[in-house]
PDB file of N, CA and C in Angstrom:
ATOM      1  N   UNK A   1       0.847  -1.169   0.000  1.00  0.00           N
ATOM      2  CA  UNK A   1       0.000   0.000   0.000  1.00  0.00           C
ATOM      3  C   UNK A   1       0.893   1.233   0.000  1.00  0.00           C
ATOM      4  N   UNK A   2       0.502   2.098  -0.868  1.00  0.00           N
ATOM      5  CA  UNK A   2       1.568   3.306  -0.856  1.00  0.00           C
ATOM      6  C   UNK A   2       0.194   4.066  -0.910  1.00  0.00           C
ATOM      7  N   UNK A   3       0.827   5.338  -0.395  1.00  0.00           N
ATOM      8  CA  UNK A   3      -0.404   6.594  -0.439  1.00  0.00           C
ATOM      9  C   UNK A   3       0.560   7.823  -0.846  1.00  0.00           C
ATOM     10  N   UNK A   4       0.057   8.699  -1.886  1.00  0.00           N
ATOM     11  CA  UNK A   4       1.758   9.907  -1.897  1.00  0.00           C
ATOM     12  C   UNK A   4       1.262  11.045  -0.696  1.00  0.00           C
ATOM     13  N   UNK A   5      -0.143  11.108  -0.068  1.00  0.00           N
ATOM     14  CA  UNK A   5      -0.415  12.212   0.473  1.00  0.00           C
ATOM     15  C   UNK A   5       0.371  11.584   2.148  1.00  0.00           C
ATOM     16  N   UNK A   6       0.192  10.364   2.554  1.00  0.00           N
ATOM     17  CA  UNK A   6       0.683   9.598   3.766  1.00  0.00           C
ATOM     18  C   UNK A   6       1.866  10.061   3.371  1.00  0.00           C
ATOM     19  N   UNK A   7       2.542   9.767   2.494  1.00  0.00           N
ATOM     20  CA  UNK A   7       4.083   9.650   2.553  1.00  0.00           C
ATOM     21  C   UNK A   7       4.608  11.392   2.946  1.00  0.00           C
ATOM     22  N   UNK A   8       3.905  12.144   1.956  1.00  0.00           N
ATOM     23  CA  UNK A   8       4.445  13.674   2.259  1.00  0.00           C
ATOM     24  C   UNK A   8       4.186  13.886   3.819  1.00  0.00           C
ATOM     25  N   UNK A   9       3.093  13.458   4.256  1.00  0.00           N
ATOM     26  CA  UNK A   9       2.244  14.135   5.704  1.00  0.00           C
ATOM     27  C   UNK A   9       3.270  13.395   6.544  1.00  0.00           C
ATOM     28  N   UNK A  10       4.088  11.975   6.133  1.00  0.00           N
ATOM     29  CA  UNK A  10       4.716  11.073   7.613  1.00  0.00           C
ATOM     30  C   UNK A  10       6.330  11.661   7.560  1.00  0.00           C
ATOM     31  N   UNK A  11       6.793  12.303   6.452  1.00  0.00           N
ATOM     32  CA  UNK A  11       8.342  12.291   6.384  1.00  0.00           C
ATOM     33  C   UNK A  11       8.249  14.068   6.733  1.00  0.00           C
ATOM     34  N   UNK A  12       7.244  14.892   7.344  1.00  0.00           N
ATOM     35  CA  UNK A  12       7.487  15.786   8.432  1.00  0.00           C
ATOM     36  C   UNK A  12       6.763  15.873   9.561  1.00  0.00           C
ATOM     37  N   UNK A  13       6.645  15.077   9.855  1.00  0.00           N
ATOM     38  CA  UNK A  13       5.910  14.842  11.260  1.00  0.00           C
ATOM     39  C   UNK A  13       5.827  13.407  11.533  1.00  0.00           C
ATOM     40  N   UNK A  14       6.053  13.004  12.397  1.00  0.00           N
ATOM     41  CA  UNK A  14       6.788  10.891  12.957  1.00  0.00           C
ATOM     42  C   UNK A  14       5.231  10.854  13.678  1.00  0.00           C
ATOM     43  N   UNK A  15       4.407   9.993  13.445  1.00  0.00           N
ATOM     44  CA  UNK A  15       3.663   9.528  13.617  1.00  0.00           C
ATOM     45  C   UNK A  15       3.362   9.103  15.360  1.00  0.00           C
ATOM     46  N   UNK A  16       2.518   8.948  16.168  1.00  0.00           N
ATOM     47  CA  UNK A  16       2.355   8.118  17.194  1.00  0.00           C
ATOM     48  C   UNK A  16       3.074   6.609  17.168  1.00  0.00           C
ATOM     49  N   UNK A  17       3.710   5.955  17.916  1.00  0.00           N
ATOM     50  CA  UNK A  17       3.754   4.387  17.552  1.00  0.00           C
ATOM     51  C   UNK A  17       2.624   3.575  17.548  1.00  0.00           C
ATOM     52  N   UNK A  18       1.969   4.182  18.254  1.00  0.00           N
ATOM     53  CA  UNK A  18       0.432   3.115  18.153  1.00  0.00           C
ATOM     54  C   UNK A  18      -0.061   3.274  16.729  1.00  0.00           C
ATOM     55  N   UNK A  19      -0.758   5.203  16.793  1.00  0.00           N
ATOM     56  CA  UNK A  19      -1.075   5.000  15.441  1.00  0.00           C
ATOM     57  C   UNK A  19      -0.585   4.259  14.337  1.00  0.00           C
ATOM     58  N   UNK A  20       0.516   4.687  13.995  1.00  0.00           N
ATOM     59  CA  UNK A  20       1.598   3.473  12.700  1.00  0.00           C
ATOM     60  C   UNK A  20       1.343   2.022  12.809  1.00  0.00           C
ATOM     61  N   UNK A  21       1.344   1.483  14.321  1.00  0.00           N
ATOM     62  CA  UNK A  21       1.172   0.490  14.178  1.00  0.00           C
ATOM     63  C   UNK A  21      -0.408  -0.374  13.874  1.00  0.00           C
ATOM     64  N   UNK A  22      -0.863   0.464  14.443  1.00  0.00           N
ATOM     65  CA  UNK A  22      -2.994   0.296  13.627  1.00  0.00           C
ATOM     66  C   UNK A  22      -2.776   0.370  12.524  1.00  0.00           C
ATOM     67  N   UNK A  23      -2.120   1.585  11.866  1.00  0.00           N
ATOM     68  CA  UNK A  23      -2.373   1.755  10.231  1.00  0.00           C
ATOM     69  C   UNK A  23      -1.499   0.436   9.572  1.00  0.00           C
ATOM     70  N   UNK A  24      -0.108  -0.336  10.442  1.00  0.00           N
ATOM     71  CA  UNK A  24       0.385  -1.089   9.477  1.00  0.00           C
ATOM     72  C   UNK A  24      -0.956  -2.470   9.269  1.00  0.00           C
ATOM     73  N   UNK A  25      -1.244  -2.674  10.544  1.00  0.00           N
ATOM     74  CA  UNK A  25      -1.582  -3.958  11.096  1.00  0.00           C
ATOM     75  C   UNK A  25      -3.060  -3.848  10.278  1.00  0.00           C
ATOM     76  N   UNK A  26      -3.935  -2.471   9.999  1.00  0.00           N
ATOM     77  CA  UNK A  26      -5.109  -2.394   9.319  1.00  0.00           C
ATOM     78  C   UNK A  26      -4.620  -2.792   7.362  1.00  0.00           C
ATOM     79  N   UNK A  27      -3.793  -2.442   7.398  1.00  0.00           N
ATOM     80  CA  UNK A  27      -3.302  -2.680   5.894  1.00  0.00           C
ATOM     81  C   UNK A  27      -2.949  -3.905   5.930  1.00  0.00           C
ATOM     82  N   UNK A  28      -2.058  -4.578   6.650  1.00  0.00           N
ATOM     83  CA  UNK A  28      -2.121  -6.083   6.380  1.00  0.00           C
ATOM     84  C   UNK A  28      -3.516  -6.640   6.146  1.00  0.00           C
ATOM     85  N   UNK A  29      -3.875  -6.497   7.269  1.00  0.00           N
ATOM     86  CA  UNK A  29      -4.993  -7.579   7.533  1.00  0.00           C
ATOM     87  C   UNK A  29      -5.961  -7.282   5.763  1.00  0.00           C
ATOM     88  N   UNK A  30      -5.950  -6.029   5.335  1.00  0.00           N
ATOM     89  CA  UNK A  30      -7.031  -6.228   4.250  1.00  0.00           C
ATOM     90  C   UNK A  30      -5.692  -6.796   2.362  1.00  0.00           C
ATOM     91  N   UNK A  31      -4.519  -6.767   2.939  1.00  0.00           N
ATOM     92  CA  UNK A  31      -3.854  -7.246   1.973  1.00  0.00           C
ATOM     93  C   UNK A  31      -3.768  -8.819   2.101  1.00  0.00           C
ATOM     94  N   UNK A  32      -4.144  -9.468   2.914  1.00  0.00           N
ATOM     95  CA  UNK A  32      -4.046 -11.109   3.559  1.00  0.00           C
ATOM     96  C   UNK A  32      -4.395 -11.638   3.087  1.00  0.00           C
ATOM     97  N   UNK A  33      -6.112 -11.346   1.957  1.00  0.00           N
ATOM     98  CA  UNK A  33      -6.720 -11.998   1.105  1.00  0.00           C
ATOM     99  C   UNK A  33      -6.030 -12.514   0.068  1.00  0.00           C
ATOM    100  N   UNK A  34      -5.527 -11.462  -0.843  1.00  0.00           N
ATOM    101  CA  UNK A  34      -4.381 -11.497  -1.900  1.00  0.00           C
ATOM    102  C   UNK A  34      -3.103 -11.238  -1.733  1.00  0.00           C
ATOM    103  N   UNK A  35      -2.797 -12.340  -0.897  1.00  0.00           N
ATOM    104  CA  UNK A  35      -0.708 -11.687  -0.258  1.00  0.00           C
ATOM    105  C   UNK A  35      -0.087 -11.708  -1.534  1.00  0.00           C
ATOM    106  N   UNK A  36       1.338 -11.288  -1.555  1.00  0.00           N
ATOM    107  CA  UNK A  36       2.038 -10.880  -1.893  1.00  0.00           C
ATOM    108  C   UNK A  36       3.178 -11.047  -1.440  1.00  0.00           C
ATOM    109  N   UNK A  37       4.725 -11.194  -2.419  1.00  0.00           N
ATOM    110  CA  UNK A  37       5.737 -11.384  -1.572  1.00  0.00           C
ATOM    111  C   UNK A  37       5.888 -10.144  -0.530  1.00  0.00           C
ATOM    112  N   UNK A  38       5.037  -8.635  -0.803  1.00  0.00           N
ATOM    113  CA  UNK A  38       5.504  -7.814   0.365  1.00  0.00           C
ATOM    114  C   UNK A  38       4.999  -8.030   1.291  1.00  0.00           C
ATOM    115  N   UNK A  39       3.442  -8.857   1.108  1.00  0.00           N
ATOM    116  CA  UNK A  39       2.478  -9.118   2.327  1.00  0.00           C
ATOM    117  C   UNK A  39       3.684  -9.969   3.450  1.00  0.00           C
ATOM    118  N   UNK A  40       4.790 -11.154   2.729  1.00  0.00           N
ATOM    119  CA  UNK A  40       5.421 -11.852   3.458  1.00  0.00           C
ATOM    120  C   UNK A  40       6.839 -11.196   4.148  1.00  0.00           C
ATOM    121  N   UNK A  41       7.212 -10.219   3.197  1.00  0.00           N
ATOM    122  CA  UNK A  41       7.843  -9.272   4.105  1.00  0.00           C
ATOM    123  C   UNK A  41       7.426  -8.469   5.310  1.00  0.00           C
ATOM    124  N   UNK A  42       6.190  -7.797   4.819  1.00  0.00           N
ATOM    125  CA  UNK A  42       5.866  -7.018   5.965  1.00  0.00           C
ATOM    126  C   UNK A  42       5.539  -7.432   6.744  1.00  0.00           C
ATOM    127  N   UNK A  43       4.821  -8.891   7.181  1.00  0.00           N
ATOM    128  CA  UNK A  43       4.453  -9.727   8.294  1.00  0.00           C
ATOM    129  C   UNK A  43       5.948  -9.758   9.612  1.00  0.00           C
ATOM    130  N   UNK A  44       6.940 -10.310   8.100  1.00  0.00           N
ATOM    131  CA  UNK A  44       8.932 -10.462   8.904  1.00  0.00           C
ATOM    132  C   UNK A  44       9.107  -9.730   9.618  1.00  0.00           C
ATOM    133  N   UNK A  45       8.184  -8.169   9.105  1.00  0.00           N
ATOM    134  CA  UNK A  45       9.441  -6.898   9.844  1.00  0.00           C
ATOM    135  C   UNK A  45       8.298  -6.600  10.862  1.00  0.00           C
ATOM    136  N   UNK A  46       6.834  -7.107  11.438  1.00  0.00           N
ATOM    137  CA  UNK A  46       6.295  -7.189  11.871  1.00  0.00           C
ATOM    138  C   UNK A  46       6.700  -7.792  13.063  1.00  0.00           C
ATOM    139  N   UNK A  47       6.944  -9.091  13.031  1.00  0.00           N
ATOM    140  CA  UNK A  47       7.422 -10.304  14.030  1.00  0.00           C
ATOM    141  C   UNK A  47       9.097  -9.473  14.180  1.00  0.00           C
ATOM    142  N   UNK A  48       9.597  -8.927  13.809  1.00  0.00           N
ATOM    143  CA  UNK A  48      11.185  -8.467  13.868  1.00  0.00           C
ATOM    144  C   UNK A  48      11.340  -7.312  14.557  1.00  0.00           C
ATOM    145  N   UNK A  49      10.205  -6.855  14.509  1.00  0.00           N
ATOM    146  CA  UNK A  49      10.477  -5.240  15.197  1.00  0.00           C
ATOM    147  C   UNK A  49      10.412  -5.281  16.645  1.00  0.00           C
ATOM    148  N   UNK A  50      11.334  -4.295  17.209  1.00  0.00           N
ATOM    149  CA  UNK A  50      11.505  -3.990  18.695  1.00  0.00           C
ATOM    150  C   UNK A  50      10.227  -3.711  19.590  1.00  0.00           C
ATOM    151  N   UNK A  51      10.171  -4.282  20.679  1.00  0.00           N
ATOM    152  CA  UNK A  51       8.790  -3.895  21.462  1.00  0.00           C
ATOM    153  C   UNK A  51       8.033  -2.761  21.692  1.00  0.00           C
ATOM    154  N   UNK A  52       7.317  -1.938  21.556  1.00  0.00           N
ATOM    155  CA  UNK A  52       7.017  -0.362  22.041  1.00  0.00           C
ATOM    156  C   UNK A  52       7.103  -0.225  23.226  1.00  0.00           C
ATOM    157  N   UNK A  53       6.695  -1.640  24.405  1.00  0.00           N
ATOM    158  CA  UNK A  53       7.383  -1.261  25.602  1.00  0.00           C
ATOM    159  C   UNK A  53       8.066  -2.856  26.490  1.00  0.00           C
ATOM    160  N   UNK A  54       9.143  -2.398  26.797  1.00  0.00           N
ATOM    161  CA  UNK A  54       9.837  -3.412  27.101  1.00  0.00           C
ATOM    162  C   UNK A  54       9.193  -4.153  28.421  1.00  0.00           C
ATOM    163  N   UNK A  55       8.689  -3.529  28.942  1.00  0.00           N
ATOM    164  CA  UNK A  55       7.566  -4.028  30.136  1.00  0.00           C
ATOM    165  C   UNK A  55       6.454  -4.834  30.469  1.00  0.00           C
ATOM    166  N   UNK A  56       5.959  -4.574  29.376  1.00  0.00           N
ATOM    167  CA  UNK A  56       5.203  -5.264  28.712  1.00  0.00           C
ATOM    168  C   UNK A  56       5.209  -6.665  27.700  1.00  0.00           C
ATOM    169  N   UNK A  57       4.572  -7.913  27.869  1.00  0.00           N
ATOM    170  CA  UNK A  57       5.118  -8.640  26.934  1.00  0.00           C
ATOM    171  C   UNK A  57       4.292  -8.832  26.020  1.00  0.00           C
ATOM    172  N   UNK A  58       4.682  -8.835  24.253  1.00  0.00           N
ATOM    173  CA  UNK A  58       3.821  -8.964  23.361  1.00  0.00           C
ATOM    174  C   UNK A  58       3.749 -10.005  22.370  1.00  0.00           C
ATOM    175  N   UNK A  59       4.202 -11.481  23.462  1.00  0.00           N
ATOM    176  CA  UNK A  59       4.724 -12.505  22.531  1.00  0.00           C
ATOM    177  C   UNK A  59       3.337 -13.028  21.913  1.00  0.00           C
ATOM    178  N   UNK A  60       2.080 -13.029  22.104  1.00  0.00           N
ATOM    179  CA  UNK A  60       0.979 -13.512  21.792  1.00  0.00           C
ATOM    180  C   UNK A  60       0.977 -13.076  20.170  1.00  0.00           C
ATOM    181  N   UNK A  61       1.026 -11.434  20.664  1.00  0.00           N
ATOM    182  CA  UNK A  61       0.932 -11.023  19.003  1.00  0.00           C
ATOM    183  C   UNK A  61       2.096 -11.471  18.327  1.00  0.00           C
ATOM    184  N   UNK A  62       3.308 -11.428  18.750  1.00  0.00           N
ATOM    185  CA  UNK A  62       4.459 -12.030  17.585  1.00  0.00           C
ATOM    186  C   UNK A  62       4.259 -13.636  17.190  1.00  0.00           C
ATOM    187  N   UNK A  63       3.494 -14.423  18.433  1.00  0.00           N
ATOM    188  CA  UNK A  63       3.103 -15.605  17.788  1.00  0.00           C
ATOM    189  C   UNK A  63       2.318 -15.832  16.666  1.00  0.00           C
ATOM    190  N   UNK A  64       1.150 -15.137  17.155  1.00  0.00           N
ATOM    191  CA  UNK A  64      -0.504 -15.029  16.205  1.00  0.00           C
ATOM    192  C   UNK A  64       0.331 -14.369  14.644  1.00  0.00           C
ATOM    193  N   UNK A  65       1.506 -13.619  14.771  1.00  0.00           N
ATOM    194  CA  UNK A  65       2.099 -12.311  13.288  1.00  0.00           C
ATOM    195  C   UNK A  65       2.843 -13.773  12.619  1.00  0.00           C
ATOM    196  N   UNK A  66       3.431 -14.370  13.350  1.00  0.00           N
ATOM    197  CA  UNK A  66       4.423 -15.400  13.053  1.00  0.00           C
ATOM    198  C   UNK A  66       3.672 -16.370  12.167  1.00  0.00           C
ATOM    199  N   UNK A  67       2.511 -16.755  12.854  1.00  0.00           N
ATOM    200  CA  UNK A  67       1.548 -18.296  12.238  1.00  0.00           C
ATOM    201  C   UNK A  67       0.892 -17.269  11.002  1.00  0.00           C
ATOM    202  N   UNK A  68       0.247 -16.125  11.251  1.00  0.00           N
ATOM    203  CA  UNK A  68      -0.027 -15.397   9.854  1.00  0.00           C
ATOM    204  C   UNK A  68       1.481 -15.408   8.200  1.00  0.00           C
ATOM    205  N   UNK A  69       2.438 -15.227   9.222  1.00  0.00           N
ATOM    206  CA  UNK A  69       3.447 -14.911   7.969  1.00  0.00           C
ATOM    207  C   UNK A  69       3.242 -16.697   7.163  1.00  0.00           C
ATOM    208  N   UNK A  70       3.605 -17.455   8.153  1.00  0.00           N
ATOM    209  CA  UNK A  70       4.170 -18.652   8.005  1.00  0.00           C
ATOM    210  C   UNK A  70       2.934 -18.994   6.934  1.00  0.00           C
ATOM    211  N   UNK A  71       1.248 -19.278   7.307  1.00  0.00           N
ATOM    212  CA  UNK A  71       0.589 -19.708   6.779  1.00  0.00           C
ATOM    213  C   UNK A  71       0.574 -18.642   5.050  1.00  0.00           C
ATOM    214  N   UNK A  72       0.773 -17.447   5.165  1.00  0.00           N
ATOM    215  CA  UNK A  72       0.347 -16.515   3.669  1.00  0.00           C
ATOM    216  C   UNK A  72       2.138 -17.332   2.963  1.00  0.00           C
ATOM    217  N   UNK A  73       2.690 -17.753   3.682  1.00  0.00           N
ATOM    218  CA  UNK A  73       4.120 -17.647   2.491  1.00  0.00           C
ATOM    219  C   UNK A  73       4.239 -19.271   2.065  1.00  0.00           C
ATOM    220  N   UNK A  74       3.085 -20.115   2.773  1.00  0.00           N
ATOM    221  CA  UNK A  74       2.854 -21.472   2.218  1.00  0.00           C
ATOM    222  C   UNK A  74       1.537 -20.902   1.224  1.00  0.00           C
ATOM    223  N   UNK A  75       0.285 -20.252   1.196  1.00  0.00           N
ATOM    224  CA  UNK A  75      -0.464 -19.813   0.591  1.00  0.00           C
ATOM    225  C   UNK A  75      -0.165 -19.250  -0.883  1.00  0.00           C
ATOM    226  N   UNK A  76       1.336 -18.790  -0.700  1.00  0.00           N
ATOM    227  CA  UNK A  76       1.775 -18.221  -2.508  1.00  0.00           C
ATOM    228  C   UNK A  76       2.646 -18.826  -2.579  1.00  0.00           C
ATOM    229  N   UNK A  77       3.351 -20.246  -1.886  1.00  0.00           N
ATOM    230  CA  UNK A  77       3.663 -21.071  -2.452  1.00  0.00           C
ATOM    231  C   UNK A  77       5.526 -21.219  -2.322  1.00  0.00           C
ATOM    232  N   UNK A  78       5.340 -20.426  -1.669  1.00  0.00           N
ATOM    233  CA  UNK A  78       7.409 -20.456  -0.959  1.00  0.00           C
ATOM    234  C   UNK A  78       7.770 -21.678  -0.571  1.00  0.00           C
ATOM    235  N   UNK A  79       6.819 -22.671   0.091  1.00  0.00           N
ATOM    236  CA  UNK A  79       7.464 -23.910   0.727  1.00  0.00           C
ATOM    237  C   UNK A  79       7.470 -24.813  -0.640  1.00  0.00           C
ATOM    238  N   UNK A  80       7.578 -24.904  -1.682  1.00  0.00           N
ATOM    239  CA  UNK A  80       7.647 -25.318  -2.679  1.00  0.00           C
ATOM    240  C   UNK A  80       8.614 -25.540  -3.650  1.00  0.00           C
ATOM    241  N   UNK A  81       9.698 -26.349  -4.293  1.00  0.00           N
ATOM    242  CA  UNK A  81      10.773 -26.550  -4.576  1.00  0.00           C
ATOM    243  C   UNK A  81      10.397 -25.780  -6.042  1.00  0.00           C
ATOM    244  N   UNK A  82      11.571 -25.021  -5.856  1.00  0.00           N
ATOM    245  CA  UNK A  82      11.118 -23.684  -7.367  1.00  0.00           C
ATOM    246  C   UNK A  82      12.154 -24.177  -8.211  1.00  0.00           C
ATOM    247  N   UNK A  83      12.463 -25.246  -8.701  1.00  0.00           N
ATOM    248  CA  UNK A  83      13.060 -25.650  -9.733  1.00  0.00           C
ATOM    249  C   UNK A  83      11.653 -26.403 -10.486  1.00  0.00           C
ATOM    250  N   UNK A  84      10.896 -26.686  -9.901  1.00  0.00           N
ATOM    251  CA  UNK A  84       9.557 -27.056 -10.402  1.00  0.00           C
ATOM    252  C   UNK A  84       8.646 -25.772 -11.001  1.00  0.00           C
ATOM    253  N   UNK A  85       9.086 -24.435 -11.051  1.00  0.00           N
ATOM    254  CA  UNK A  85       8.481 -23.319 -11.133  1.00  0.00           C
ATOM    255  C   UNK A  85       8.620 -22.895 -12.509  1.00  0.00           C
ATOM    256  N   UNK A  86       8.003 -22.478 -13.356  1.00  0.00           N
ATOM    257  CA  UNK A  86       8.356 -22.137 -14.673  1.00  0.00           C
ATOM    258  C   UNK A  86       9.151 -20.505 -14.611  1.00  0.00           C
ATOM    259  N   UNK A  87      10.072 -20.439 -14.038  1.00  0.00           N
ATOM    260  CA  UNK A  87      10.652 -19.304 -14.196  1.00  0.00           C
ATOM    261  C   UNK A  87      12.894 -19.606 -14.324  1.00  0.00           C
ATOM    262  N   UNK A  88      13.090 -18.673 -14.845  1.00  0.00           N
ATOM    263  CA  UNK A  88      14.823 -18.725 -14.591  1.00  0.00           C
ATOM    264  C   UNK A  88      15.401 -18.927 -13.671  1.00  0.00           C
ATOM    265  N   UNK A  89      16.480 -19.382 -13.407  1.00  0.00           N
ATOM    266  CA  UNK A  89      17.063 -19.892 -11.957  1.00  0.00           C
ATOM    267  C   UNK A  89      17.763 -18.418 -11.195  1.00  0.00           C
ATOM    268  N   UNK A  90      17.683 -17.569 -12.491  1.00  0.00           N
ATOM    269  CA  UNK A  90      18.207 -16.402 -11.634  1.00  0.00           C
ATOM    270  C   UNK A  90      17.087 -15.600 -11.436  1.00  0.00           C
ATOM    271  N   UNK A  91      15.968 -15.665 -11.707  1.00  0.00           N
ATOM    272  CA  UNK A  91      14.762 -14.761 -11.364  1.00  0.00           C
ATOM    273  C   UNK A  91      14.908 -15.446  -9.980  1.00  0.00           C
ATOM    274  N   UNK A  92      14.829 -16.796 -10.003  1.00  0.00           N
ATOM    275  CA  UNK A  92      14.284 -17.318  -8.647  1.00  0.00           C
ATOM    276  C   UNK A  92      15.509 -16.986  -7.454  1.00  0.00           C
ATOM    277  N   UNK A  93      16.447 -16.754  -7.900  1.00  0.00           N
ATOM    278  CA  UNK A  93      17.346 -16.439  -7.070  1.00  0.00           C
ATOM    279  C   UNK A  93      17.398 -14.721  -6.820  1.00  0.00           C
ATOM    280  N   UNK A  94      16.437 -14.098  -7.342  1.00  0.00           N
ATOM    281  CA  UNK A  94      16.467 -12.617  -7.115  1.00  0.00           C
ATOM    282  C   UNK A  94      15.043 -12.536  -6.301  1.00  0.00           C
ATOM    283  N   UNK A  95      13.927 -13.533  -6.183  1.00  0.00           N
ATOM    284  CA  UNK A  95      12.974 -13.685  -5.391  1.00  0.00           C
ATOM    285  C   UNK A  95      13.499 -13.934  -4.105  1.00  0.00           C
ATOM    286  N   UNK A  96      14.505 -15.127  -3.883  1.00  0.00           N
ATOM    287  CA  UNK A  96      14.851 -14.980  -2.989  1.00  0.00           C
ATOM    288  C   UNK A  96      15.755 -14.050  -2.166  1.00  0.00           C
ATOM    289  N   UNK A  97      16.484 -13.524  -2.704  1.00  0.00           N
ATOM    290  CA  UNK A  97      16.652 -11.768  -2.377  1.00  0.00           C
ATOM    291  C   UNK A  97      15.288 -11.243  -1.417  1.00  0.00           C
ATOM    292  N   UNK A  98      14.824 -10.986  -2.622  1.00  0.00           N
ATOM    293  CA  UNK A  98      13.901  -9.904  -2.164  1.00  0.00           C
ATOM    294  C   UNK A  98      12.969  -9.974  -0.768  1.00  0.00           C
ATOM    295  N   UNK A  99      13.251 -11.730  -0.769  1.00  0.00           N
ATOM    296  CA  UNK A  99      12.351 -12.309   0.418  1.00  0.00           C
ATOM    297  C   UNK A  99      13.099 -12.074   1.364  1.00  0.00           C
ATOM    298  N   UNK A 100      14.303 -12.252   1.854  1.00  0.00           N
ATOM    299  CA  UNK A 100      15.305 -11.769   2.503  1.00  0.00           C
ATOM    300  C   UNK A 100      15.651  -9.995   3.067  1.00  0.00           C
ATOM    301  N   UNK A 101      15.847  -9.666   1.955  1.00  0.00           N
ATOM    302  CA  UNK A 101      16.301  -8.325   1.689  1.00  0.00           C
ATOM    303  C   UNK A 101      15.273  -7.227   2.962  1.00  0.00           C
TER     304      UNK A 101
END
C-alpha cells in the first residue's frame, strides 16, 4: 500500500507508535486476502520489530504475526521446490533476495 499524500504528511511529522502500528496492522490484515511477496515481508518486519514497551510482553501477538506470515508464504507457495516453477534460476534467485532483503 503506498499513499503519496501519507508519505508527504509522515516524512514531516513521525507519527504516534500506536497509530503506525494500527495503520500497518489495518493494511495487512485487508492485503491477507491477496498476499504478496511484500504481504510476506511485511508480516517479517512485523514479528522483527523492537517492542514499544519493554515491560510489557507482546509474545501472543508475535506468535498469532508469526503463524499469519508462516501460513500466507505457504499460501503463494514459498514452501515449494522452485526448480519445479516455470521461471529462470536467476529470477528465482532474485525472489529470494527480495524475500530476505
Amino acid at each position: 500500500m503506498y499513499d503519496d499524500q501519507l508519505c508527504i504528511d509522515m516524512a514531516y511529522d513521525s507519527p504516534d507508535y500506536k497509530d503506525l502500528a494500527d495503520l500497518v496492522n489495518t493494511s495487512v490484515a485487508s492485503e491477507i486476502h491477496s498476499p504478496s511477496i511484500a504481504t510476506v515481508q511485511t508480516l517479517f518486519l512485523l514479528v522483527a520489530r523492537p517492542s514499544s514497551n519493554p515491560l510489557v510482553s507482546d509474545a501472543s501477538y508475535r506468535w498469532t504475526t508469526m503463524g499469519t506470515l508462516v501460513s500466507t508464504a505457504i499460501n503463494i507457495g514459498l514452501h515449494l521446490d522452485p526448480n519445479f516453477w516455470n521461471i529462470p534460476l536467476t529470477q528465482a534467485a532474485a525472489l529470494l533476495f527480495y524475500l530476505r532483503a
